[in-house]
Protein backbone atom coordinates (compact mmCIF):
# COMPACT_ATOMS: atom_id res chain seq x y z
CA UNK A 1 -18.30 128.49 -95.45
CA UNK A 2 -22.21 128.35 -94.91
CA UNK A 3 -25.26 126.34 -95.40
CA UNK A 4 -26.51 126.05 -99.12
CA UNK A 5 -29.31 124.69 -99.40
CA UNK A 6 -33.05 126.66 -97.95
CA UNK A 7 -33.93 126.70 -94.20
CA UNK A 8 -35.86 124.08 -93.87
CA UNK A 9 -34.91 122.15 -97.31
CA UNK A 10 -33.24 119.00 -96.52
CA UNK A 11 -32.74 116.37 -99.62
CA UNK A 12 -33.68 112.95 -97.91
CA UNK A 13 -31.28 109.99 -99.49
CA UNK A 14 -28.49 111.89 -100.29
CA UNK A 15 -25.35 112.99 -98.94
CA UNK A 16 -24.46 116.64 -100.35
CA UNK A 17 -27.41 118.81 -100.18
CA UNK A 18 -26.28 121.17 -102.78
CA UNK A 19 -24.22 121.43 -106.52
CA UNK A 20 -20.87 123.40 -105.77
CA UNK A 21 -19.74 124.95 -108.36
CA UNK A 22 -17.07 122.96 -110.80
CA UNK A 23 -14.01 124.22 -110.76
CA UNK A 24 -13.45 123.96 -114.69
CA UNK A 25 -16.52 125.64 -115.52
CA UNK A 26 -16.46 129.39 -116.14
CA UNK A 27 -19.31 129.88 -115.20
CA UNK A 28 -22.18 129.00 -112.90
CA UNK A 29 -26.22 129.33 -112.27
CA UNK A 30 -27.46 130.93 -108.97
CA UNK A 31 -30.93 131.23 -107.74
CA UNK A 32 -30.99 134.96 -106.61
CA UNK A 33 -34.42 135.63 -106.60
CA UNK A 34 -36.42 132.92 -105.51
CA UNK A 35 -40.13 134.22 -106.55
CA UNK A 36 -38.89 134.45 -110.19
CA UNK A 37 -38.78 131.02 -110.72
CA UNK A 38 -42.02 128.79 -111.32
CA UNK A 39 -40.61 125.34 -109.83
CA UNK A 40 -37.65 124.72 -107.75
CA UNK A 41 -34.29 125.71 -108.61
CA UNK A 42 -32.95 122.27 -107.29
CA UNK A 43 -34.25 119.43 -106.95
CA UNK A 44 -33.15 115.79 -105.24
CA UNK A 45 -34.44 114.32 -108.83
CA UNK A 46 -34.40 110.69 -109.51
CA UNK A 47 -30.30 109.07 -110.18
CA UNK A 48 -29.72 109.49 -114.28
CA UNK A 49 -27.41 106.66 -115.98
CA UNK A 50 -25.19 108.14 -118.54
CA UNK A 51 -23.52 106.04 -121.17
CA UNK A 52 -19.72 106.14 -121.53
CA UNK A 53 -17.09 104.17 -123.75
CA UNK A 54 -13.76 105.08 -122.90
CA UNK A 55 -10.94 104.64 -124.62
CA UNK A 56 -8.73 103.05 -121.80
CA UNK A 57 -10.14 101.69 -118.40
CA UNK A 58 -6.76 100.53 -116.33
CA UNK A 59 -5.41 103.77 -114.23
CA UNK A 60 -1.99 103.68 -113.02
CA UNK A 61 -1.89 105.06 -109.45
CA UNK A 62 1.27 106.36 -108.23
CA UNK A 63 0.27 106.88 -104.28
CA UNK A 64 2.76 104.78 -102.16
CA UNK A 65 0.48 105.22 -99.20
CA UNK A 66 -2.12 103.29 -100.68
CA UNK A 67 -1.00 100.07 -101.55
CA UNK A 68 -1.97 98.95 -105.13
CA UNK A 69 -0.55 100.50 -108.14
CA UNK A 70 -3.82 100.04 -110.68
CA UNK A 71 -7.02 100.93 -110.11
CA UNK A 72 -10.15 99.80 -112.54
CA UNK A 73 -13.59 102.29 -112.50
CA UNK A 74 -16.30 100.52 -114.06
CA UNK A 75 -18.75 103.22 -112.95
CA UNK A 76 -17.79 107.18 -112.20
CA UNK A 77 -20.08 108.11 -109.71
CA UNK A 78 -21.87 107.02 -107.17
CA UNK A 79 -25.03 106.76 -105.90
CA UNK A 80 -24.79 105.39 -102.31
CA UNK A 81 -23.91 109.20 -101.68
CA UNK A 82 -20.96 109.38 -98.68
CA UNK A 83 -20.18 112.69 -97.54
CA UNK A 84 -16.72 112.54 -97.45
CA UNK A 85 -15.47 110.64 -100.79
CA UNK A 86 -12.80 112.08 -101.95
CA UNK A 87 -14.08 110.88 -105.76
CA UNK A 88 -16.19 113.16 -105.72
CA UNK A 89 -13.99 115.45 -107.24
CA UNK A 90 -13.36 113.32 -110.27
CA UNK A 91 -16.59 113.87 -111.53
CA UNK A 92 -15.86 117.83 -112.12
CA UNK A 93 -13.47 116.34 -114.81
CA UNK A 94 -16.58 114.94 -116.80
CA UNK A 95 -18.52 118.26 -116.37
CA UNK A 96 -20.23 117.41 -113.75
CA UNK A 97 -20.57 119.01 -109.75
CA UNK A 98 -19.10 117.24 -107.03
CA UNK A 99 -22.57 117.25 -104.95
CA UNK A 100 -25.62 116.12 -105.86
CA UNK A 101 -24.52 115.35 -109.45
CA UNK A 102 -21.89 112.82 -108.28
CA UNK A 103 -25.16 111.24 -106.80
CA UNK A 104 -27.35 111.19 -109.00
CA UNK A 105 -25.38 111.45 -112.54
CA UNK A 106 -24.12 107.73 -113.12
CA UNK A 107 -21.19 107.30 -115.91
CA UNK A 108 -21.63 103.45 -116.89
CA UNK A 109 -18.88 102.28 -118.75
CA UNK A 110 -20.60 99.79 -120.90
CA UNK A 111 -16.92 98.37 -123.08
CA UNK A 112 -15.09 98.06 -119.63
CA UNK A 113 -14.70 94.57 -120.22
CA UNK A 114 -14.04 94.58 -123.85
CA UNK A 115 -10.91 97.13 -122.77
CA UNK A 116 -9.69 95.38 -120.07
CA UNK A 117 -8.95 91.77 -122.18
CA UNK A 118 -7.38 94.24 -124.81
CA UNK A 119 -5.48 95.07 -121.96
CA UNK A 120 -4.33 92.01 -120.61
CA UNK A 121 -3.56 90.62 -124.37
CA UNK A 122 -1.12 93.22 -125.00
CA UNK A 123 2.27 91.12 -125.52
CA UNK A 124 4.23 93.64 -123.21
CA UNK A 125 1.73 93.60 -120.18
CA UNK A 126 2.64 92.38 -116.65
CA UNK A 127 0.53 91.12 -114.13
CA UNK A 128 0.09 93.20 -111.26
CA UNK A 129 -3.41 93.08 -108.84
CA UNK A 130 -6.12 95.23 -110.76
CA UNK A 131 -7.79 97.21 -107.39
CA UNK A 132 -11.83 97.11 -108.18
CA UNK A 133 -12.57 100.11 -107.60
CA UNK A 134 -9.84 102.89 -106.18
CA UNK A 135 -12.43 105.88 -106.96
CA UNK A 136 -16.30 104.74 -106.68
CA UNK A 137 -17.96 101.71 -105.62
CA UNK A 138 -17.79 98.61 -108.04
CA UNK A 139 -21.12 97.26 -106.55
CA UNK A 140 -23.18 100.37 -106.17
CA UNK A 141 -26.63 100.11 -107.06
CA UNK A 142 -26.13 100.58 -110.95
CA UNK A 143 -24.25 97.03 -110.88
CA UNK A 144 -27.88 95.02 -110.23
CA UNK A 145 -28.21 96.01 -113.87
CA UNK A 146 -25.27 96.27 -115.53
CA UNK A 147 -23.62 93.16 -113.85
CA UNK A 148 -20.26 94.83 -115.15
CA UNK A 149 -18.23 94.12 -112.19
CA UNK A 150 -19.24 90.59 -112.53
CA UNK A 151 -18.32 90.41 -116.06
CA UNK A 152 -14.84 91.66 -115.03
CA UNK A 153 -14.77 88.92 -112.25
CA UNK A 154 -15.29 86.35 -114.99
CA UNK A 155 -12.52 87.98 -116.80
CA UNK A 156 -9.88 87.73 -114.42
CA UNK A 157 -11.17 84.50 -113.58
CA UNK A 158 -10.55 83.56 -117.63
CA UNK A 159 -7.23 85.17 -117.33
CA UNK A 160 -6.13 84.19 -113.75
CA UNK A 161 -5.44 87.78 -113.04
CA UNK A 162 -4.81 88.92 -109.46
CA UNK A 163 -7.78 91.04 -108.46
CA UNK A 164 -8.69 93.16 -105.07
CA UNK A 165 -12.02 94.79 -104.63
CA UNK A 166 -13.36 96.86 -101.95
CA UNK A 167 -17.10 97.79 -100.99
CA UNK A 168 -19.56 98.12 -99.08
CA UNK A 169 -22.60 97.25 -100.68
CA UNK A 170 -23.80 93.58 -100.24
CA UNK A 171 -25.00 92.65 -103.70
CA UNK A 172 -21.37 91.28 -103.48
CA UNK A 173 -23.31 87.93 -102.69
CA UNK A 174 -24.25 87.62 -106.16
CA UNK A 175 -20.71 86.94 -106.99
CA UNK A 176 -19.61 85.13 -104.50
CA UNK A 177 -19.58 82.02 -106.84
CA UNK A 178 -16.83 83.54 -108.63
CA UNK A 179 -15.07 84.72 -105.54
CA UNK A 180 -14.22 81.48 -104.24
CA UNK A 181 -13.30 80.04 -107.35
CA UNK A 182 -10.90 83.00 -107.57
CA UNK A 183 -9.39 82.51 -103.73
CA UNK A 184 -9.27 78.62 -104.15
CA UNK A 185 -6.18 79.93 -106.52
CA UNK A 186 -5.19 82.48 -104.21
CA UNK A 187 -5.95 85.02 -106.58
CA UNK A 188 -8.96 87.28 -104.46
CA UNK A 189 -8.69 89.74 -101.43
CA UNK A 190 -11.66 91.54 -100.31
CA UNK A 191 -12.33 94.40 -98.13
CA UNK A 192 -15.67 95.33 -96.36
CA UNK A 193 -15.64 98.95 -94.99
CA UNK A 194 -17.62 100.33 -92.14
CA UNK A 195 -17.40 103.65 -90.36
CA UNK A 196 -20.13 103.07 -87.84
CA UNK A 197 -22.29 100.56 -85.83
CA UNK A 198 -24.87 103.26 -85.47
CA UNK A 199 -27.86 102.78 -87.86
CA UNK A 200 -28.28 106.88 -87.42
CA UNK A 201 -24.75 108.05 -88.03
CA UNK A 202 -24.55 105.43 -91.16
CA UNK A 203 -28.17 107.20 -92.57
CA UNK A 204 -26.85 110.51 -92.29
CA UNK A 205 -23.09 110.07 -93.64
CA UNK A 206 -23.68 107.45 -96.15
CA UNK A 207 -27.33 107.55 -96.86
CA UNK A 208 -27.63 104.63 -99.57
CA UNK A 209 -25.52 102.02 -98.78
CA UNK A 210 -25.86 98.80 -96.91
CA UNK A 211 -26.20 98.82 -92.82
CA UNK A 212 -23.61 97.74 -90.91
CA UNK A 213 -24.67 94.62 -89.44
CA UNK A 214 -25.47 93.89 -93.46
CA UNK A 215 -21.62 94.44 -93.96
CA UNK A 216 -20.68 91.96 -90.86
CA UNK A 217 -22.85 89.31 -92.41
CA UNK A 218 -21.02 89.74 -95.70
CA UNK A 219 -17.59 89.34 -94.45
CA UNK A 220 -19.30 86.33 -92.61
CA UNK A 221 -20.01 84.68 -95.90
CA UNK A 222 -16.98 85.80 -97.46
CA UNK A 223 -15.02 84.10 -94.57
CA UNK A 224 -17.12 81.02 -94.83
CA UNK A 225 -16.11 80.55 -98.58
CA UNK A 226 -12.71 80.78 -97.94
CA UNK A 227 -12.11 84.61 -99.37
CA UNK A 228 -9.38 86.34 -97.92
CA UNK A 229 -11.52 89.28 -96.30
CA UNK A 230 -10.81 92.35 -94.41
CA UNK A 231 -12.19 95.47 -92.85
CA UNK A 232 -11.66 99.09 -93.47
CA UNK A 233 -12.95 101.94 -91.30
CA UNK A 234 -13.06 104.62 -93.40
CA UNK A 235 -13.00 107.10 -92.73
CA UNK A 236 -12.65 108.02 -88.95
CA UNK A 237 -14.31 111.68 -88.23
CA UNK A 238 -13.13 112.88 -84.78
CA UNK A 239 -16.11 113.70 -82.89
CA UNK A 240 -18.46 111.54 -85.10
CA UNK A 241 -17.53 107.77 -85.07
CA UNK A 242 -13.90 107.73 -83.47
CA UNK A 243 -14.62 105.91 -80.78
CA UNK A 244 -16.30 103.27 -82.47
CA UNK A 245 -12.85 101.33 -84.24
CA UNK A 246 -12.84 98.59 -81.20
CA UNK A 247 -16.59 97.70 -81.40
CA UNK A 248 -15.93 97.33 -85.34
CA UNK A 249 -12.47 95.65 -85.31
CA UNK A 250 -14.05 93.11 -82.62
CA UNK A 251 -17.12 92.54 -84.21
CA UNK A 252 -15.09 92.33 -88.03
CA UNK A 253 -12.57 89.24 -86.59
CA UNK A 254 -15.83 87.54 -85.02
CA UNK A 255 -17.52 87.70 -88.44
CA UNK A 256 -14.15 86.30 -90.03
CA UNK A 257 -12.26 89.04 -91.22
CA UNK A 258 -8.26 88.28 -91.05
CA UNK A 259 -7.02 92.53 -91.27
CA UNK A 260 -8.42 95.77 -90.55
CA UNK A 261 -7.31 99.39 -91.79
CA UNK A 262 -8.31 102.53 -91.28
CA UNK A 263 -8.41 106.07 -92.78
CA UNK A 264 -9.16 109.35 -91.09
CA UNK A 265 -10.88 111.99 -92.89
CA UNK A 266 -9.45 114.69 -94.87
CA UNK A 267 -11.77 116.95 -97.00
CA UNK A 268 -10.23 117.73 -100.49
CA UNK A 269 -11.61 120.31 -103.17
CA UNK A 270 -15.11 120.36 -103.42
CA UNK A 271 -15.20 117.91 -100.73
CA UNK A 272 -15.05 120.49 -97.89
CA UNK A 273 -17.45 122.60 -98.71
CA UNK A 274 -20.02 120.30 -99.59
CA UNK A 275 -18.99 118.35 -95.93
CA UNK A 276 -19.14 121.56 -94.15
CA UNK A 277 -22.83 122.63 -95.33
CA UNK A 278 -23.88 118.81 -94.55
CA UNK A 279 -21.48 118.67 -90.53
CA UNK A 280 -23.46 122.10 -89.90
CA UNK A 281 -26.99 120.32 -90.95
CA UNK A 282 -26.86 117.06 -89.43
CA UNK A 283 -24.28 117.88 -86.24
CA UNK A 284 -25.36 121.78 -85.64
CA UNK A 285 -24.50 121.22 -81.68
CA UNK A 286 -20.68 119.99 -82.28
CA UNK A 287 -20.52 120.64 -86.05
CA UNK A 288 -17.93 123.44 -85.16
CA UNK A 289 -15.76 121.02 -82.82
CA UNK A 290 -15.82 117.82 -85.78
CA UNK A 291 -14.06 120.50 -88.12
CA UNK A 292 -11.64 121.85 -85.33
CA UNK A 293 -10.87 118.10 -84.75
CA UNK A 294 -10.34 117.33 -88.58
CA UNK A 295 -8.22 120.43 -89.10
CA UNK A 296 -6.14 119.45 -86.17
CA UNK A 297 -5.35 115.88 -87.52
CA UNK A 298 -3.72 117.39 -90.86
CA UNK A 299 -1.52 120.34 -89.44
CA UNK A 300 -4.48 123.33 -89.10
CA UNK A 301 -6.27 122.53 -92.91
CA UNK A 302 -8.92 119.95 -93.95
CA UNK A 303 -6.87 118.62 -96.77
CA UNK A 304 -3.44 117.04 -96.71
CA UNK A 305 -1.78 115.63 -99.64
CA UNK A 306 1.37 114.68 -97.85
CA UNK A 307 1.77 110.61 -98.20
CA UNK A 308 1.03 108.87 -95.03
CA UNK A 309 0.22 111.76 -93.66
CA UNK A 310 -2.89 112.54 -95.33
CA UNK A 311 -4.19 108.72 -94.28
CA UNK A 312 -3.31 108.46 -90.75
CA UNK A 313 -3.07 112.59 -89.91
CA UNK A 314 -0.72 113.60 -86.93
CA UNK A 315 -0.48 115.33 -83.72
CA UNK A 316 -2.76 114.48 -80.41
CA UNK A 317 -5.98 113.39 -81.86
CA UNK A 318 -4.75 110.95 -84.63
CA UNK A 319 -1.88 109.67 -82.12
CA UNK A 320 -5.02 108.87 -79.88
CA UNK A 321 -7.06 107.05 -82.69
CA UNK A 322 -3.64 105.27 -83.96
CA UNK A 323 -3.06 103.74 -80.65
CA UNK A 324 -7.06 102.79 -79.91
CA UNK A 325 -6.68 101.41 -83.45
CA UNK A 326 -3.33 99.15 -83.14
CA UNK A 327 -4.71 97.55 -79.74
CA UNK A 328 -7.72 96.57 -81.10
CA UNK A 329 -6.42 95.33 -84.25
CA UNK A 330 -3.84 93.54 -82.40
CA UNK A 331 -6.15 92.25 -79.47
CA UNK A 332 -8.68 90.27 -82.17
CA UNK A 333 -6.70 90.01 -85.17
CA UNK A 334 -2.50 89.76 -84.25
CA UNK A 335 -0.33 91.78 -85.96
CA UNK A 336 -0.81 90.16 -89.31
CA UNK A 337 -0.47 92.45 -92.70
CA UNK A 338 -3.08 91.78 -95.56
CA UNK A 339 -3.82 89.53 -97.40
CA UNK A 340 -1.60 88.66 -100.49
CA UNK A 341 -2.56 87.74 -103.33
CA UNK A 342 -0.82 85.44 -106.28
CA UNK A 343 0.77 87.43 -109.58
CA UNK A 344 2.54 84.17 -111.06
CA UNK A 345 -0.37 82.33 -112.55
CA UNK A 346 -1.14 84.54 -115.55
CA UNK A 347 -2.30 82.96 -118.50
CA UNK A 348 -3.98 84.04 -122.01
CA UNK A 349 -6.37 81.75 -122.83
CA UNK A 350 -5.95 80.48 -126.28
CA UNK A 351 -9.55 81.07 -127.46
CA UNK A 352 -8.67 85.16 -126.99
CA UNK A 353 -6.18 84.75 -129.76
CA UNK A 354 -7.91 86.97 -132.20
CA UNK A 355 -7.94 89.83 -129.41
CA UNK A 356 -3.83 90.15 -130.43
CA UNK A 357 -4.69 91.01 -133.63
CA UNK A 358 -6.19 94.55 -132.94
C-alpha cells in the first residue's frame, strides 16, 4: 500500500484523500500523465446531494455482536468524513468510491418517512427498537435541511415505537423536544461517541464533525432532560487515542452519561487502503507502528469478521485496552448494562387507517 494522492496535495476537510477504485466497477480512470490534463484530475469539490426513493428503508441486521437487530439509513453517506467507517463500503453498492465520494456524494432519502409508517402499519409487524442509524450518521450536516431524522422522531413518537440513535453531531439539540417526550415513556436511548479529547487528533480523523467538548455538552443536555444517554469510543486506534478511554469515560459520567462502550478499529475493504494512505499522511513518524498495532489486535490482518472478535480484537494489546476500559467504566459508571428501552406500548394511531389500505 502507498500514498495516493500528489506530494504535497493534501484535501483540507476531508478524511480519505483519494477515490479507490470500486470493487464492482470494471473499470477505472487513472491520471498517468499529469501534463496532459488542463485542470486537476481530482479535486476536494464542494459535497453533492443526490436524490433517492427507495423502495424499503428498515434493514434487518443479523450481527449478534452488535446489539440491535434493525437498522434505519435516512442518508447513505456521509459528510463528517471519519477515516475509519466501516460504511464506507456501502456506498460502492450505489456506484460510488469509498473515499472522497462517500464524502462528498450525499444519497438523501426523501420517502424515508412515508416507508417507514407503511412499515409499521403492516398487520404482521412487531415492534422491535428501530437503531437510527447502524451505517451513517442520522444528524450529519444534510439533516439541517432535510429535517428527515426529525420527521422519523415524530413518527415513532405518533406510533410509540422504541427507537435508539447514535451520533455525534450536536444538531441533536434541535430535537431534543421530541427526545424527552419519547424517554418520559421510556421509549429513547441515545449514544454520544467520542474517540478523542484532542482537538488535533479529532481534525485529522474525523474532520467535520462536532468537537469533543461539543459532544460532552450534549450528553449534558441529554442527561438534564431525562434521556437515557451513553458514550461510545469508537473506535480505539492503538497508538493514536488508546490511552485516552479513562479521560473520556470520566469526563462522559460527569456530563451525565449512565454506559460507555467501546470499539477498536478494524479496517474492512476499501477501508484499509484509504486508512493506510491517510495513517502514512497525518502519522508519518509512527504510521508504521499504528498498523502493526491494529494488525496485532485481529490475529496478523486489519479486518476481522469474526463476531466479538472483530469489536473488541484479542491478544496483548486489546487485553490491555479491555482492562483500562472495564476499570474506568466501572470506577465512574458501576457495572450497569445499557439502557433499555420499552417494546410493549405500540400503537397505530387511528388517523393512519388509510395507510392499511396500500
Amino acid at each position: 500500500m502507498t500514498s495516493h494522492t500528489n506530494s504535497g496535495e493534501y484535501f483540507k476537510g476531508r478524511g480519505a484523500q483519494f477515490n479507490p477504485n470500486n470493487k464492482f466497477n470494471e473499470h477505472q480512470y487513472a491520471q498517468e500523465f499529469v501534463e496532459g490534463l488542463d485542470e486537476p484530475f481530482l479535486q476536494s469539490e464542494k459535497t453533492v446531494v443526490i436524490d433517492s426513493y427507495p423502495k424499503s428503508i428498515i434493514s434487518k441486521v443479523n450481527s449478534p455482536d452488535i446489539g440491535f437487530s434493525q437498522s434505519l439509513n435516512p442518508y447513505q453517506g456521509c459528510e463528517h468524513g471519519c477515516i475509519y467507517c466501516y460504511a464506507r463500503n456501502s456506498h460502492e453498492f450505489w456506484g460510488y468510491s469509498a473515499g472522497l465520494d462517500f464524502e462528498r456524494k450525499i444519497l438523501v432519502k426523501h420517502n424515508a418517512v412515508e416507508l417507514l409508517k407503511q412499515t409499521l402499519e403492516k398487520a404482521n409487524y412487531r415492534p422491535q427498537t428501530i437503531f437510527l442509524s447502524g451505517n451513517t450518521d442520522c444528524y450529519q450536516p444534510v439533516e439541517r435541511k432535510y429535517k428527515i431524522t426529525r420527521e422519523l422522531l415524530k413518527t415513532m413518537r405518533e406510533y410509540k415505537h422504541p427507537v435508539s440513535i447514535i451520533s455525534k453531531n450536536v444538531l441533536m439539540h434541535r430535537d431534543l423536544d421530541i427526545m424527552q417526550e419519547l424517554a418520559s415513556l421510556g421509549l429513547i436511548s441515545v449514544t454520544v461517541t467520542i474517540n478523542s479529547l484532542q482537538e488535533e487528533v479529532r481534525r485529522k480523523m474525523e474532520p467535520r464533525t462536532a468537537t469533543a467538548l461539543a459532544r460532552l455538552k450534549l450528553i449534558e443536555s441529554l442527561a438534564k432532560r431525562n434521556i437515557p444517554v451513553s458514550v461510545l469510543i469508537a473506535p480505539i486506534v492503538p497508538g493514536i487515542n488508546s490511552m485516552e478511554m479513562p479521560a473520556i469515560i470520566q469526563k462522559a459520567a460527569n456530563a451525565g452519561a449512565v454506559w460507555a462502550g467501546y470499539t477498536i478499529v478494524r479496517l474492512n475493504g476499501a477501508v484499509a487502503d484509504i486508512f493506510h494512505d491517510w495513517v502514512y499522511k497525518n502519522y508519518p513518524d509512527r504510521a508504521s507502528k499504528i498498523i502493526h498495532g491494529i494488525q496485532e489486535c485481529h490475529g496478523g490482518q486489519l479486518n476481522d469478521s469474526a463476531w466479538g472478535r472483530r469489536i473488541a480484537g484479542e491478544g496483548r494489546i486489546a487485553e490491555g485496552i479491555k482492562q483500562l476500559f472495564k476499570l474506568a467504566r466501572n470506577k465512574h459508571m458501576g457495572d450497569l448494562g445499557p439502557p433499555v428501552v420499552r417494546t410493549d406500548m405500540f400503537v397505530r394511531p387511528e388517523s393512519s387507517g388509510q395507510l392499511r389500505l396500500f
